[in-house]
PDB file of N, CA and C in Angstrom:
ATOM      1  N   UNK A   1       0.834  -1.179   0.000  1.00  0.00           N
ATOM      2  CA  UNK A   1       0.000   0.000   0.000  1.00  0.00           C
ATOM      3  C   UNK A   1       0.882   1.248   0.000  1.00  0.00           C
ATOM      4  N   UNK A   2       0.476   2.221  -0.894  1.00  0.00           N
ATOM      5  CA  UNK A   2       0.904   3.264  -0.594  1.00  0.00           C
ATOM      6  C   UNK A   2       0.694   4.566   0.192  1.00  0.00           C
ATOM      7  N   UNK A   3       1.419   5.350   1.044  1.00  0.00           N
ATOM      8  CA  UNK A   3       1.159   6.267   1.928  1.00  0.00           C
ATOM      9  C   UNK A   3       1.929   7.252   0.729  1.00  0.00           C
ATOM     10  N   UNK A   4       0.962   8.469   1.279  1.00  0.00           N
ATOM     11  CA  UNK A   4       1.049   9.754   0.088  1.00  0.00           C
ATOM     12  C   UNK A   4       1.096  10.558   1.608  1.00  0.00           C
ATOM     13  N   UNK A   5       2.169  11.563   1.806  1.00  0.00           N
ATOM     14  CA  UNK A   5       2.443  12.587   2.500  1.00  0.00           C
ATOM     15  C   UNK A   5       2.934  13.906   1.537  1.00  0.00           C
ATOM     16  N   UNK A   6       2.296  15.220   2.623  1.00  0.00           N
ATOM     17  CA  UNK A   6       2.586  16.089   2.024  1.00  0.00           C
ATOM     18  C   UNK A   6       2.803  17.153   2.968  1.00  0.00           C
ATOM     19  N   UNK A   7       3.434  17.026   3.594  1.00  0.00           N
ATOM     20  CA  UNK A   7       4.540  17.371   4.992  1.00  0.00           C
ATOM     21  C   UNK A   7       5.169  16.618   5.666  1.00  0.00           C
ATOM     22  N   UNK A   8       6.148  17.480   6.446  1.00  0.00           N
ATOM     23  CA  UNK A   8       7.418  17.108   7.308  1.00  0.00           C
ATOM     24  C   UNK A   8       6.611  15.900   8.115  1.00  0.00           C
ATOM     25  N   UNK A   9       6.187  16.685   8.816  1.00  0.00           N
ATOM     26  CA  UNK A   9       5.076  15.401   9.949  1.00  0.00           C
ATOM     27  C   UNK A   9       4.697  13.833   9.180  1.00  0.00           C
ATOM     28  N   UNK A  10       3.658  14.277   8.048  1.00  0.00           N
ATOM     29  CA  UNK A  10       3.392  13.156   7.649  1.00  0.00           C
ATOM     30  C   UNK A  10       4.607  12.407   7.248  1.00  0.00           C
ATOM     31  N   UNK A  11       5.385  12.817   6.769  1.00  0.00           N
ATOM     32  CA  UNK A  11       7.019  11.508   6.047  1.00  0.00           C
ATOM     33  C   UNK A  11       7.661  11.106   7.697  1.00  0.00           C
ATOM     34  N   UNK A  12       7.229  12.036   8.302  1.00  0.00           N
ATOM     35  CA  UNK A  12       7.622  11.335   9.210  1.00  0.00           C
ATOM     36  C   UNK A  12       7.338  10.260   9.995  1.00  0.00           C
ATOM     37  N   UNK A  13       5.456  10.256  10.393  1.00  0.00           N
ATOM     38  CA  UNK A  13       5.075   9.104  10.674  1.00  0.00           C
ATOM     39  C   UNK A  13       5.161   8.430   9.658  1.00  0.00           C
ATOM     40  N   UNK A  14       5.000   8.196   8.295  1.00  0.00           N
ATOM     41  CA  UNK A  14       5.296   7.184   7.594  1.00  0.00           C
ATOM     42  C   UNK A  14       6.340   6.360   7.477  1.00  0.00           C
ATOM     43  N   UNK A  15       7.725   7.313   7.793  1.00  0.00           N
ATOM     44  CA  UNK A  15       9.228   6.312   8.226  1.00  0.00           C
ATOM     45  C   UNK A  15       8.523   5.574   9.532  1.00  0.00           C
ATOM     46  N   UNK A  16       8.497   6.190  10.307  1.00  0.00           N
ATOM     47  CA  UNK A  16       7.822   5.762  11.479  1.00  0.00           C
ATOM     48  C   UNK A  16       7.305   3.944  11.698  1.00  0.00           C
ATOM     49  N   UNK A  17       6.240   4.232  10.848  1.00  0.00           N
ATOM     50  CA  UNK A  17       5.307   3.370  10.706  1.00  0.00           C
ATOM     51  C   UNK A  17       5.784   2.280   9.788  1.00  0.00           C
ATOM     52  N   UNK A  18       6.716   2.345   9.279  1.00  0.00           N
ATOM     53  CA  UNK A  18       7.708   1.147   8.283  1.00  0.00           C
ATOM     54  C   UNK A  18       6.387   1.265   6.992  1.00  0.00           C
ATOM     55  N   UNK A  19       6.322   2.680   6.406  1.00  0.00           N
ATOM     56  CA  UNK A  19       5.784   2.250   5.384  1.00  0.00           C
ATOM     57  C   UNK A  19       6.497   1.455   3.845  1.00  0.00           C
ATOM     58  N   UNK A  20       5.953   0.808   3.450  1.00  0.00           N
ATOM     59  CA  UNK A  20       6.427  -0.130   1.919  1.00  0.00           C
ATOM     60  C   UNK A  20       6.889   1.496   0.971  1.00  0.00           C
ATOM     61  N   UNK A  21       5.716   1.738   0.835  1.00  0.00           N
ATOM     62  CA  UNK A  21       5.773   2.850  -0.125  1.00  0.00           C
ATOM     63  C   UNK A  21       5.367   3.815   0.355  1.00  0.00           C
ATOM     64  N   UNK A  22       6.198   5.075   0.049  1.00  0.00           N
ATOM     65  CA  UNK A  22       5.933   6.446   0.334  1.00  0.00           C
ATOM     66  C   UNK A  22       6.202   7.338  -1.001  1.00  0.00           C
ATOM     67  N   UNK A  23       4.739   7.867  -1.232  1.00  0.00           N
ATOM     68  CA  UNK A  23       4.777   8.948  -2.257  1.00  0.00           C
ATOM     69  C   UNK A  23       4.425  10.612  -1.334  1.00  0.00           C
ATOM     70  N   UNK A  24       5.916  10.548  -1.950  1.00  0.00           N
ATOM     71  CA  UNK A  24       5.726  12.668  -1.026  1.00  0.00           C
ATOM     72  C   UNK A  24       5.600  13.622  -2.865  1.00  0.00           C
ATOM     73  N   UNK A  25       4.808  14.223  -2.141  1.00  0.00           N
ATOM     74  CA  UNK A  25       3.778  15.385  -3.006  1.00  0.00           C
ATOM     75  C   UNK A  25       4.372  16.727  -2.649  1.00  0.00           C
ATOM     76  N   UNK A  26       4.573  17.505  -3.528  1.00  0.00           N
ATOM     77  CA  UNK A  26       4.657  19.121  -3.610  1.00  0.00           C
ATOM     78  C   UNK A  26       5.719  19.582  -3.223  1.00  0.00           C
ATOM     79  N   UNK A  27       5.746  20.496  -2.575  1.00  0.00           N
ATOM     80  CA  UNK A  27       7.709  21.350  -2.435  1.00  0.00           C
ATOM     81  C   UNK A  27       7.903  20.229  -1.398  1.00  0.00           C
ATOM     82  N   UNK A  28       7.402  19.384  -0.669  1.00  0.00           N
ATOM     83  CA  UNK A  28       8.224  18.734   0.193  1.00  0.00           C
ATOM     84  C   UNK A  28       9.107  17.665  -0.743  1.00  0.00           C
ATOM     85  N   UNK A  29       8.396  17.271  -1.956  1.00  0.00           N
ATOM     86  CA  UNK A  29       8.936  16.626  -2.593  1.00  0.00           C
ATOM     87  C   UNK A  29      10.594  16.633  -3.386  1.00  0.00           C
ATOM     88  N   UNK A  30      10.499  17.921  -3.496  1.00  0.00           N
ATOM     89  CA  UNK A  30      11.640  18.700  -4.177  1.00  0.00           C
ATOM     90  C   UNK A  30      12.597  19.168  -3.112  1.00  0.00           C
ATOM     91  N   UNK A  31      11.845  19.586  -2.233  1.00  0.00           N
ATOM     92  CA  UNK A  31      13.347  19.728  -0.800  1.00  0.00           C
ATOM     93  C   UNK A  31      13.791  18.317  -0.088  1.00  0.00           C
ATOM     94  N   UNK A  32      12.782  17.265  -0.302  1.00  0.00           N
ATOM     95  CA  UNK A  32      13.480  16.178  -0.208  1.00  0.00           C
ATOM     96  C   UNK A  32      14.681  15.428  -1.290  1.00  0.00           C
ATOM     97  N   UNK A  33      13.963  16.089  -2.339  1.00  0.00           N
ATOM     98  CA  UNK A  33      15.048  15.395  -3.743  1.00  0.00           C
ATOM     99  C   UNK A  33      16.514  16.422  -3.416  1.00  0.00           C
ATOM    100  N   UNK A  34      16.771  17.562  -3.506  1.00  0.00           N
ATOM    101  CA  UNK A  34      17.800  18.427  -3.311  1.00  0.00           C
ATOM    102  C   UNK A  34      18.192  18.036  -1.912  1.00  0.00           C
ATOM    103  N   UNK A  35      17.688  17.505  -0.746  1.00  0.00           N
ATOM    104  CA  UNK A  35      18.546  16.939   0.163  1.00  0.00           C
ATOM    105  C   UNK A  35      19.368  15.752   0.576  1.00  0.00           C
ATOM    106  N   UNK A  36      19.078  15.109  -0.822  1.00  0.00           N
ATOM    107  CA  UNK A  36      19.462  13.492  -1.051  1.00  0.00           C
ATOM    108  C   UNK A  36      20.945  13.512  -0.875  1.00  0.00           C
ATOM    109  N   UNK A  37      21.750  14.814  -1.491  1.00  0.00           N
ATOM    110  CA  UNK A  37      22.991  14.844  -1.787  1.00  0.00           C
ATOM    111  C   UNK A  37      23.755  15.424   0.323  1.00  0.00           C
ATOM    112  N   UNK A  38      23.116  15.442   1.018  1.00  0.00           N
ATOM    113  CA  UNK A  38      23.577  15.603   2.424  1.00  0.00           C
ATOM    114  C   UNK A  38      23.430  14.160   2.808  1.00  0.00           C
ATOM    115  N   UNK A  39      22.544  13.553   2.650  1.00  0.00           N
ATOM    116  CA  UNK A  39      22.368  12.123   3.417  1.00  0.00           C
ATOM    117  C   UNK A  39      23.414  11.222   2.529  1.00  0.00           C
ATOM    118  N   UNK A  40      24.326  11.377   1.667  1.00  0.00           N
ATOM    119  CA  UNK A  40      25.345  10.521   1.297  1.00  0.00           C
ATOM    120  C   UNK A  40      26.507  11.101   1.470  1.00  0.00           C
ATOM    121  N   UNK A  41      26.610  12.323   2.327  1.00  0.00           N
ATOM    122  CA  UNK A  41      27.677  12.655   3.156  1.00  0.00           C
ATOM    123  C   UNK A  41      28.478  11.592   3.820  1.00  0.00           C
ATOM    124  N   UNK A  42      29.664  11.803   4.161  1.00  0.00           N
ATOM    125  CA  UNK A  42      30.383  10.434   5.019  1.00  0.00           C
ATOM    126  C   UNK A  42      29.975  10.706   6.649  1.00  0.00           C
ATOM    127  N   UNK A  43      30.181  10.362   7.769  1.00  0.00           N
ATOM    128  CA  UNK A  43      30.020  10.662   8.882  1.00  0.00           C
ATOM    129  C   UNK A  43      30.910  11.628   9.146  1.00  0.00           C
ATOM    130  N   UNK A  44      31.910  12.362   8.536  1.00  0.00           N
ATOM    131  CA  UNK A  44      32.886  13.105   9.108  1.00  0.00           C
ATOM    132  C   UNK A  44      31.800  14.541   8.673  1.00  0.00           C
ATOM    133  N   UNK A  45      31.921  14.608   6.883  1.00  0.00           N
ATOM    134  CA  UNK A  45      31.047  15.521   6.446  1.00  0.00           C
ATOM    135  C   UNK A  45      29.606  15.755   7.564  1.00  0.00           C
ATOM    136  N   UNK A  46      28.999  15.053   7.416  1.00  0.00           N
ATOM    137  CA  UNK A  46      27.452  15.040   8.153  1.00  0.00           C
ATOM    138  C   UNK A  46      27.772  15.919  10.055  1.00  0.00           C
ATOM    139  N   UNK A  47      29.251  15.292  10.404  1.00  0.00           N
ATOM    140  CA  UNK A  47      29.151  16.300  11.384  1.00  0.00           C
ATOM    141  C   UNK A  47      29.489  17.438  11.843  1.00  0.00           C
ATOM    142  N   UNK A  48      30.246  18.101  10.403  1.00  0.00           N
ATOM    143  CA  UNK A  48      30.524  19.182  10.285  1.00  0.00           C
ATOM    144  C   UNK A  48      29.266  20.308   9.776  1.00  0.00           C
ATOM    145  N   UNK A  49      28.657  19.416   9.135  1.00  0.00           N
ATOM    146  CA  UNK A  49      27.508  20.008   8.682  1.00  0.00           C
ATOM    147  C   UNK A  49      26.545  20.239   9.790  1.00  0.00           C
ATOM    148  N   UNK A  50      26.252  19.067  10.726  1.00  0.00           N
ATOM    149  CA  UNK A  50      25.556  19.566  11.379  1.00  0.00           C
ATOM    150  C   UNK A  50      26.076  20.408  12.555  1.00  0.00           C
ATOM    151  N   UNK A  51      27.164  20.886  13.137  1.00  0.00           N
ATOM    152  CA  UNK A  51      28.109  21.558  13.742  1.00  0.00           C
ATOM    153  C   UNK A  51      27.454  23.153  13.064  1.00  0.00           C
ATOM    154  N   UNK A  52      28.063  23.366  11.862  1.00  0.00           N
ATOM    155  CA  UNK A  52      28.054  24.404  11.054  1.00  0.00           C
ATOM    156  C   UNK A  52      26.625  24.959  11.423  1.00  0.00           C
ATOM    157  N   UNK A  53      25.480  23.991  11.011  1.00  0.00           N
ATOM    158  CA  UNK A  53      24.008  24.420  10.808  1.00  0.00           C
ATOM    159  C   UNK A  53      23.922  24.490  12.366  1.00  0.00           C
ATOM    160  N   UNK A  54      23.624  23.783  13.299  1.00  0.00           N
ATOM    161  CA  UNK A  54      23.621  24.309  14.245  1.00  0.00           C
ATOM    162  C   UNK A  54      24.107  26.148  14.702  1.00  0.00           C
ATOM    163  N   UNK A  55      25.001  26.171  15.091  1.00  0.00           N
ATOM    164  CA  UNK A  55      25.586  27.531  14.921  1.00  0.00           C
ATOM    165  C   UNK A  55      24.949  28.721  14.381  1.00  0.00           C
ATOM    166  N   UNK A  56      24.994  28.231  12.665  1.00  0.00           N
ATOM    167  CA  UNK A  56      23.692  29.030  11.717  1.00  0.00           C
ATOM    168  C   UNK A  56      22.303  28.990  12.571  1.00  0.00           C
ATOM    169  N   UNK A  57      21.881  27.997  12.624  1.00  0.00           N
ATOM    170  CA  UNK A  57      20.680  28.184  13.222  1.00  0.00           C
ATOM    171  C   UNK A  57      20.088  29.072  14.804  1.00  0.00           C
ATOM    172  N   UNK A  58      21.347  28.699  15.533  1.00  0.00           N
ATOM    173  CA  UNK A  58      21.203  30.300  16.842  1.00  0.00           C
ATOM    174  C   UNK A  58      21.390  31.294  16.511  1.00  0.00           C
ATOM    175  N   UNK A  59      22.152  31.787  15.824  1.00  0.00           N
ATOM    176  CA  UNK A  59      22.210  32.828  15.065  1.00  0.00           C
ATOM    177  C   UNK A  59      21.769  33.658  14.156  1.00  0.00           C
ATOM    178  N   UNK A  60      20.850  32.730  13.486  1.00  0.00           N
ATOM    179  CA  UNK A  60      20.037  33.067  12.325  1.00  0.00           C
ATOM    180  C   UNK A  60      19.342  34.500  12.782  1.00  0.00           C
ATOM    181  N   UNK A  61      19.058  35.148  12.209  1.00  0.00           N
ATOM    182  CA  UNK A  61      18.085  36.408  11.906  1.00  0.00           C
ATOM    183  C   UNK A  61      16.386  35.640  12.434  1.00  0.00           C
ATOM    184  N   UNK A  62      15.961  37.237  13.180  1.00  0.00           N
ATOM    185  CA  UNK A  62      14.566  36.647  13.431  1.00  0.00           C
ATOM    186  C   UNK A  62      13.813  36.181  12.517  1.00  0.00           C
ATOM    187  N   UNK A  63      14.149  36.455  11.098  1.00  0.00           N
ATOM    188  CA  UNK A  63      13.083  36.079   9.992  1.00  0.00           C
ATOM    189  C   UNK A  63      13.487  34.487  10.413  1.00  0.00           C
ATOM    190  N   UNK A  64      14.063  33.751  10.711  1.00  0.00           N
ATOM    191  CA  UNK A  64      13.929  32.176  10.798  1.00  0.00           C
ATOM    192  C   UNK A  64      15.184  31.642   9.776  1.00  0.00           C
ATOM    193  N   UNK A  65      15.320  30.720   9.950  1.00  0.00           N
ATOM    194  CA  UNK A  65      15.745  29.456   8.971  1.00  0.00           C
ATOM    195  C   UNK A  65      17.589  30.247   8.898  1.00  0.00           C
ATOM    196  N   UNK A  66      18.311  29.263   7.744  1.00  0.00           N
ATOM    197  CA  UNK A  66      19.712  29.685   8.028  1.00  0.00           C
ATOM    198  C   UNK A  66      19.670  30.458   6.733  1.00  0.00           C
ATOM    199  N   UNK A  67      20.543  31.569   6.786  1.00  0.00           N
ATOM    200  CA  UNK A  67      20.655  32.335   5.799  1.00  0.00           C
ATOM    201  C   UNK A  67      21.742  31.792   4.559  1.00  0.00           C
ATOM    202  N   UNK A  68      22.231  32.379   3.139  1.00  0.00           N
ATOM    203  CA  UNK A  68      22.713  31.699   2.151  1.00  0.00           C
ATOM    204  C   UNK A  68      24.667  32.560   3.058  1.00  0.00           C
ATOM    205  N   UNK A  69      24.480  33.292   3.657  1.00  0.00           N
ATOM    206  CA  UNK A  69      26.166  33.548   4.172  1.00  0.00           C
ATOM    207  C   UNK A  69      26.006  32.295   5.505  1.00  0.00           C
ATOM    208  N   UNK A  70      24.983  32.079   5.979  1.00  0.00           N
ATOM    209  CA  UNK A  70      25.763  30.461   7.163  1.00  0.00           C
ATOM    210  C   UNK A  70      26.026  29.625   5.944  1.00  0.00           C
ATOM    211  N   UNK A  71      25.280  29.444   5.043  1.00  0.00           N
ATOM    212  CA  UNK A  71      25.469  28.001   4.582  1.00  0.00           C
ATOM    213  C   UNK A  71      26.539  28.057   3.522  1.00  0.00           C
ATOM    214  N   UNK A  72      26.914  29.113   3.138  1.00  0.00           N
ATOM    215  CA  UNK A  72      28.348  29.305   2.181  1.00  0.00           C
ATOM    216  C   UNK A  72      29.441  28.382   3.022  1.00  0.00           C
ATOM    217  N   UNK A  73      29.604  28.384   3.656  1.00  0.00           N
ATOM    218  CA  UNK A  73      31.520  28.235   4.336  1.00  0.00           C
ATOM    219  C   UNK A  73      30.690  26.194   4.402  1.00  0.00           C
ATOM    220  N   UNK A  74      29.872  26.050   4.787  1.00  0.00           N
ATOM    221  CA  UNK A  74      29.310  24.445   5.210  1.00  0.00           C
ATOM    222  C   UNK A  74      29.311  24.136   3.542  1.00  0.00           C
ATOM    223  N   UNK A  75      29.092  24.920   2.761  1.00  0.00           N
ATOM    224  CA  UNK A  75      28.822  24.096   1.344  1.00  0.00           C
ATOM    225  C   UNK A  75      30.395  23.783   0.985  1.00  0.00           C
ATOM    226  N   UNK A  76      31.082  24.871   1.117  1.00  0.00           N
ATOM    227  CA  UNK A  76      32.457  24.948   0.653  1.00  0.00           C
ATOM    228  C   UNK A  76      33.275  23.712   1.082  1.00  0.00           C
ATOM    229  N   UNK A  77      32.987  23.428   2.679  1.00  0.00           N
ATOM    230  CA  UNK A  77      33.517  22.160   3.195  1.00  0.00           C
ATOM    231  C   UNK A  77      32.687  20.868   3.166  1.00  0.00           C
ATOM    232  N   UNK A  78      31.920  20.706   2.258  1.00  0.00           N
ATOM    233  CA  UNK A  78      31.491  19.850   1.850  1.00  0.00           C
ATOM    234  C   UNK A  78      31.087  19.584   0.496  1.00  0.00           C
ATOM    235  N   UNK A  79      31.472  20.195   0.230  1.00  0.00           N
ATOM    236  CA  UNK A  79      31.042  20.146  -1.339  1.00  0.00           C
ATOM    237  C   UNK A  79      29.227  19.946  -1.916  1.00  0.00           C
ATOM    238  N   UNK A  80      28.620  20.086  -0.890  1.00  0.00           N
ATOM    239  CA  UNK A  80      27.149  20.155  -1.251  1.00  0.00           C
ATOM    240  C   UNK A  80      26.663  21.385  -1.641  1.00  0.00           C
ATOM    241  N   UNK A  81      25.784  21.222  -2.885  1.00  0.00           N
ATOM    242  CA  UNK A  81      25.220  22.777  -2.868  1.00  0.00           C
ATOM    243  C   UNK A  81      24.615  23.242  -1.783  1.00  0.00           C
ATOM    244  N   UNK A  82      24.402  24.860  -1.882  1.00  0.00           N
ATOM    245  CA  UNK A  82      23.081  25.494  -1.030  1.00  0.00           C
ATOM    246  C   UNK A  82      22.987  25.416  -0.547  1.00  0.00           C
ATOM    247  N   UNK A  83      21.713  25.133  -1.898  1.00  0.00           N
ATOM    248  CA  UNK A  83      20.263  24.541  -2.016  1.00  0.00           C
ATOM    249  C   UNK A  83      19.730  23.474  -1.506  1.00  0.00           C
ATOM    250  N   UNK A  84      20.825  22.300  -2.057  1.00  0.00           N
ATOM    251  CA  UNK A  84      20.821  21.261  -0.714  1.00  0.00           C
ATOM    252  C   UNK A  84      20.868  21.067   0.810  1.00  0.00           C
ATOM    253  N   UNK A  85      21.901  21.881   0.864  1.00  0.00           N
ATOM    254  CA  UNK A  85      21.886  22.462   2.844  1.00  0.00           C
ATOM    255  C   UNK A  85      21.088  23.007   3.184  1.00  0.00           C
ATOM    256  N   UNK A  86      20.402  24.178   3.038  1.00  0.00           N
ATOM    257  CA  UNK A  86      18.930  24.755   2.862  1.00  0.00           C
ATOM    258  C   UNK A  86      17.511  23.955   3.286  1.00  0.00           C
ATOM    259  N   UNK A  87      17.591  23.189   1.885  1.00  0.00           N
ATOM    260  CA  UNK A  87      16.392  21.973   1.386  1.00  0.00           C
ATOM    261  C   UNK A  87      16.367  21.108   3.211  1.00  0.00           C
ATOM    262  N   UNK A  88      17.775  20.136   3.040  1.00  0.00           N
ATOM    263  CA  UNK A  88      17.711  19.986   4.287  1.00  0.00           C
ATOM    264  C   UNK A  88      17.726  20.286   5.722  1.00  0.00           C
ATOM    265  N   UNK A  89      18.199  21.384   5.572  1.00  0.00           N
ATOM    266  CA  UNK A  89      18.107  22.216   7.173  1.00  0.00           C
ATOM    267  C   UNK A  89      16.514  22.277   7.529  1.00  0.00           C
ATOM    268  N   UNK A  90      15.914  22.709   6.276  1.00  0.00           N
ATOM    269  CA  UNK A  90      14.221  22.951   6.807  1.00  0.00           C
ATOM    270  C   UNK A  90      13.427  21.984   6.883  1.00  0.00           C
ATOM    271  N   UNK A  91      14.314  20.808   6.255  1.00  0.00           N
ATOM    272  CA  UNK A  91      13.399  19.058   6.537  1.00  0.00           C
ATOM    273  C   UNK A  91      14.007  18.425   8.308  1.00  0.00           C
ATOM    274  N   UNK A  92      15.490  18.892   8.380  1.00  0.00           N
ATOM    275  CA  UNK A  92      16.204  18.475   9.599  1.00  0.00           C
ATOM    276  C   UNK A  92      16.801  17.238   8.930  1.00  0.00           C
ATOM    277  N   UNK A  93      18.187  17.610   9.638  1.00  0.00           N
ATOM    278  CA  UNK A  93      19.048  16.688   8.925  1.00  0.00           C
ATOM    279  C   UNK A  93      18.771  15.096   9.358  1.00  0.00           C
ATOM    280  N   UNK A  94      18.304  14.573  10.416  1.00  0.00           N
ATOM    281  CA  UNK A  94      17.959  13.595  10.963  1.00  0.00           C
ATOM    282  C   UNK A  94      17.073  13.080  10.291  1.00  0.00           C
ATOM    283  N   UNK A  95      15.693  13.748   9.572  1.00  0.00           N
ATOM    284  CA  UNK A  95      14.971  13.408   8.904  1.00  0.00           C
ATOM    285  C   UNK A  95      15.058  12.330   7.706  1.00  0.00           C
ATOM    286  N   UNK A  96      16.120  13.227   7.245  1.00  0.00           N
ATOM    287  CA  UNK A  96      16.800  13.495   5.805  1.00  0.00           C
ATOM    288  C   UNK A  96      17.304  11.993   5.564  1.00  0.00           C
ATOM    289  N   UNK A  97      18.634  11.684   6.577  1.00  0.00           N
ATOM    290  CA  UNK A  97      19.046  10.862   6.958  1.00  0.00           C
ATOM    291  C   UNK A  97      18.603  10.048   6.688  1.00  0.00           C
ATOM    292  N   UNK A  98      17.841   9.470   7.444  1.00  0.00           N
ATOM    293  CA  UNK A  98      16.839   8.439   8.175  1.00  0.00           C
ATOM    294  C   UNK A  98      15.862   8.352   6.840  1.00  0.00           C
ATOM    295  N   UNK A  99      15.183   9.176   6.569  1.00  0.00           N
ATOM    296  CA  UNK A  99      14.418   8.561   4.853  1.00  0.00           C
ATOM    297  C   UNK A  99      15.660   7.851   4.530  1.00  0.00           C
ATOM    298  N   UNK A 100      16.872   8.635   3.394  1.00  0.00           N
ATOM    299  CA  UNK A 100      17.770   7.988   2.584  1.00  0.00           C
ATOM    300  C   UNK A 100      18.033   7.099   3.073  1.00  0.00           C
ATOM    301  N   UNK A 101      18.755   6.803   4.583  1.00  0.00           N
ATOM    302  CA  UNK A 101      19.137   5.387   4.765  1.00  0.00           C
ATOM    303  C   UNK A 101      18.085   4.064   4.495  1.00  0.00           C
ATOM    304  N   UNK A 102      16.499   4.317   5.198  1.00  0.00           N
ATOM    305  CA  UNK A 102      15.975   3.378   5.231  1.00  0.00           C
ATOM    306  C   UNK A 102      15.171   2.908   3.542  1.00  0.00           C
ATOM    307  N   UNK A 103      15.003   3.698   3.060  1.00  0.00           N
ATOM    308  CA  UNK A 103      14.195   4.057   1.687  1.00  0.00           C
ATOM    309  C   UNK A 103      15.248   4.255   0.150  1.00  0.00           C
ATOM    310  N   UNK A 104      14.397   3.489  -0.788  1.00  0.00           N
ATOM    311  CA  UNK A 104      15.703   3.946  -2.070  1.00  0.00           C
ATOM    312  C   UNK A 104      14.289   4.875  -2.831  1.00  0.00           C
ATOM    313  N   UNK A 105      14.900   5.973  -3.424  1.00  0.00           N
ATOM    314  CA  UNK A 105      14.194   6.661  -4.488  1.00  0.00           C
ATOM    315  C   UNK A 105      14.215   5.725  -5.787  1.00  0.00           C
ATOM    316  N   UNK A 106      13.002   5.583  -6.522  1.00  0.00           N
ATOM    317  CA  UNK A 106      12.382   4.807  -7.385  1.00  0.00           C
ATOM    318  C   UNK A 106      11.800   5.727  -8.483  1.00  0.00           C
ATOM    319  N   UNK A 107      11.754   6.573  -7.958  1.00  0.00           N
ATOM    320  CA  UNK A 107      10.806   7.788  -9.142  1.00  0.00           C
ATOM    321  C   UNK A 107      10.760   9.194  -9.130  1.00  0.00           C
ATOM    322  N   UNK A 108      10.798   9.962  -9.231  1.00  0.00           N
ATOM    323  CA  UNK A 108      11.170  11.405  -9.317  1.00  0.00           C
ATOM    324  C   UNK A 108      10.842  12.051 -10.371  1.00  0.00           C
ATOM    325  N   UNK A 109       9.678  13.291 -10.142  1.00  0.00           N
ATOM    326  CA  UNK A 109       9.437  14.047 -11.023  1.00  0.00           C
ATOM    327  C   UNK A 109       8.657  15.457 -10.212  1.00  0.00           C
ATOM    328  N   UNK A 110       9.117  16.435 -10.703  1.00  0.00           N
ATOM    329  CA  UNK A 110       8.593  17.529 -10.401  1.00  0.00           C
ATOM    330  C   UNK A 110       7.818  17.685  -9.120  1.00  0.00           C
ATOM    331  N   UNK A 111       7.628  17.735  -7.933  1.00  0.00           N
ATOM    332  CA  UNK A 111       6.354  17.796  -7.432  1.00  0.00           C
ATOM    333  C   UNK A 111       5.793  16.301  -6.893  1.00  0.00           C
ATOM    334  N   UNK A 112       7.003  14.994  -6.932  1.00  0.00           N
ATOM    335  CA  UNK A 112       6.527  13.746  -6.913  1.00  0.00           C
ATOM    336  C   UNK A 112       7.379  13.379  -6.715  1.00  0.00           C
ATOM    337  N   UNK A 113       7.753  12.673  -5.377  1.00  0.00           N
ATOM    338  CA  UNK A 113       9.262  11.674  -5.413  1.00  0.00           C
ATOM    339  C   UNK A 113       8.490  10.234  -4.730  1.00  0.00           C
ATOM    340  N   UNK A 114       8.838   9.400  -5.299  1.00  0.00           N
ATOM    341  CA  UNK A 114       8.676   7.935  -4.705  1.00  0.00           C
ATOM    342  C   UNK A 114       9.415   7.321  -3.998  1.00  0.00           C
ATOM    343  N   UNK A 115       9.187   6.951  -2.667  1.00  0.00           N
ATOM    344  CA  UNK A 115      10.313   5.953  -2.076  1.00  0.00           C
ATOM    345  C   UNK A 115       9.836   4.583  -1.825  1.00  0.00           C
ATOM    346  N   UNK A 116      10.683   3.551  -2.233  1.00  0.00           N
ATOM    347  CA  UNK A 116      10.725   2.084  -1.618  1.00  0.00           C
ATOM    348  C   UNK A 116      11.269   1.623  -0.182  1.00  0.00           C
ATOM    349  N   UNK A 117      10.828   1.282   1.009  1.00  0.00           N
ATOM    350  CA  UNK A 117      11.558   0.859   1.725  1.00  0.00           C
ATOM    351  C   UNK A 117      12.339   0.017   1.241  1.00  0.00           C
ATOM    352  N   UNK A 118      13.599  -0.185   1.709  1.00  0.00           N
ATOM    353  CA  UNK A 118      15.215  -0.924   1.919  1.00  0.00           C
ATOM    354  C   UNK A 118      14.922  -2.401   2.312  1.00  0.00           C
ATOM    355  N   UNK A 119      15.019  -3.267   0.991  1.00  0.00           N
ATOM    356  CA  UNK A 119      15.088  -4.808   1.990  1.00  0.00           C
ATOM    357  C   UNK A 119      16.502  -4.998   2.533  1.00  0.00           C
ATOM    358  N   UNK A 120      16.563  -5.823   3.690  1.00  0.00           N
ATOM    359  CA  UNK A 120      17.559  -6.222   4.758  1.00  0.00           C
ATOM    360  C   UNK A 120      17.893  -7.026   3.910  1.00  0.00           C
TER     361      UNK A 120
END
């Protein structure tokens, strides 16, 4: 069966819940696809990144979220775009993670990403 989410929350109970299939819908879809490239970070990368974003994130400006000067110097030492650091900062890198590890992308289009859970 497939579970269709279209927020943070919902992908989340759906990892949660060991769904088979997860179809994510709309910009979550696309900030999940542009964050694919953080969750194949090595563990050294991933904790610099999250070091970096942290930091960015107390700091950030009251408007919210990390600005494109935190995430310059974290892209530079990692070689990830942004957009990607961005994408994932506002999903949470744990999130991020945790989809890619447990789930393989199967389909991707605009506004539509498909995931398979991971057989053991």
């Amino acid at each position: 069966m497939e579970t269709i989410v279209k927020t943070k929350e919902e992908l989340q109970q759906a990892k949660e819940s060991g769904a088979e299939l997860i179809l994510v819908k709309g910009e979550l879809a696309n900030k999940l696809k542009k964050s694919k490239k953080v969750a194949q970070l090595s563990g050294v990368g991933l904790a610099a990144l999250t070091a970096a974003l942290g930091v960015a994130t107390v700091t950030a400006p009251a408007t919210g979220g990390i600005s494109y000067l935190a995430a310059a110097p974290v892209a530079a030492l990692t070689g990830v775009e942004i957009a990607a650091i961005i994408a994932a900062a506002s999903l949470g890198i744990g999130l991020v993670v945790a989809i890619f590890m447990g789930y393989e992308e199967i389909d991707y289009s605009e506004g539509s990403l498909k995931l398979r859970k991971k057989r053991k």
